[in-house]
Protein backbone atom coordinates (compact mmCIF):
# COMPACT_ATOMS: atom_id res chain seq x y z
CA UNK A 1 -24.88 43.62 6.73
CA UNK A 2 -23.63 45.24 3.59
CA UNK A 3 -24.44 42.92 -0.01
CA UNK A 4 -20.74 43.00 -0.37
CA UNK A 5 -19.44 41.94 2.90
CA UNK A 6 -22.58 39.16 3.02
CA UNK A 7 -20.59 38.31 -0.97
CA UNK A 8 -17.30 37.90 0.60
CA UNK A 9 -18.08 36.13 3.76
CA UNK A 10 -20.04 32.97 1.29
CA UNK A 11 -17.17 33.08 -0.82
CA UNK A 12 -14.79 32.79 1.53
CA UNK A 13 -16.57 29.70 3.89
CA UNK A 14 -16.94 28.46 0.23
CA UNK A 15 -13.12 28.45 -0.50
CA UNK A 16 -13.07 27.24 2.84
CA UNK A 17 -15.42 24.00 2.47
CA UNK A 18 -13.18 23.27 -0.84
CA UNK A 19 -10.05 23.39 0.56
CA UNK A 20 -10.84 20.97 3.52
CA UNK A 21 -11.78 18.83 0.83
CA UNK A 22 -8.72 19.18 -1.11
CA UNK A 23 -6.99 18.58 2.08
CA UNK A 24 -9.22 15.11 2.45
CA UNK A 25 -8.72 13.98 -1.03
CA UNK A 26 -4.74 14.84 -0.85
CA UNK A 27 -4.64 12.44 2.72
CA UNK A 28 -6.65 9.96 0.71
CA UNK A 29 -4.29 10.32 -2.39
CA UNK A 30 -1.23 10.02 0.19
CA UNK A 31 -2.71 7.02 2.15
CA UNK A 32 -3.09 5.07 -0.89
CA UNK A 33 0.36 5.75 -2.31
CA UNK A 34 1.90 4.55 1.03
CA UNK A 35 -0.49 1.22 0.82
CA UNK A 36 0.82 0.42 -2.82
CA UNK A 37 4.64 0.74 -1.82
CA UNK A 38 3.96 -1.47 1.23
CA UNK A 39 2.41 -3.99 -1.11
CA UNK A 40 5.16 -3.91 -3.53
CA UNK A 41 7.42 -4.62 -0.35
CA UNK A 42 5.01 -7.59 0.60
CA UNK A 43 4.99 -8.42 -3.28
CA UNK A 44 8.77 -9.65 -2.95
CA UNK A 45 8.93 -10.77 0.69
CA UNK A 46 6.31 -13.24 -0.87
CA UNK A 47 8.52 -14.06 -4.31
CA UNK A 48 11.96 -14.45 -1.61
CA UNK A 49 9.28 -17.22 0.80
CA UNK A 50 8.15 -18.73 -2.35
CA UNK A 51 11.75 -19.43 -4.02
CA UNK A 52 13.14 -20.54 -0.28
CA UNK A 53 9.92 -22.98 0.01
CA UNK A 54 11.24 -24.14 -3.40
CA UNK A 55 14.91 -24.50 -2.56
CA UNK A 56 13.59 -26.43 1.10
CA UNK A 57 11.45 -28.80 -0.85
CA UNK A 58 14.31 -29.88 -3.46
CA UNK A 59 16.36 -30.70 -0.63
CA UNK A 60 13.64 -32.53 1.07
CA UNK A 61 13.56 -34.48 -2.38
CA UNK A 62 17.25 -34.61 -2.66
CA UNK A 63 17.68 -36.13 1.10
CA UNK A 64 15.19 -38.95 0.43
CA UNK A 65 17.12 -40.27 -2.78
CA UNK A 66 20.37 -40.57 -0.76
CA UNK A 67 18.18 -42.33 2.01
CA UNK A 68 16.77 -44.59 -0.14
CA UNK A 69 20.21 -45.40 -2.05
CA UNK A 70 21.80 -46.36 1.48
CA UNK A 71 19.10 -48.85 2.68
């Protein structure tokens, strides 16, 4: 085989090997920007349980005082 074509053929698997790493890194990149938008989702599911707990517990509270005035 010729120098040159033995040149070519390294470079190119070379290119090769870098772009299926580009490729990995870019799924990686993508995989991780999905994860932090679900988590911002989860983020205010979390705030909107938290403010309802809140809301349930006052009128837990609430309930008991007008028990307690009728006995």
């Amino acid at each position: 085989m010729e120098l040159k074509q033995e040149i070519r053929d390294g470079f190119a698997q070379r290119l090769d090997t870098h772009a299926l790493r580009l490729d990995r890194h870019r799924s990686n990149w993508e995989a991780g920007r999905s994860w932090g938008g679900t988590m911002d989702w989860a983020e205010k599911i979390d705030a909107a349980l938290e403010a309802k707990d809140r809301e349930i517990a006052e009128l837990h509270k609430r309930l008991a005082e007008i028990e307690n005035k009728l006995r």
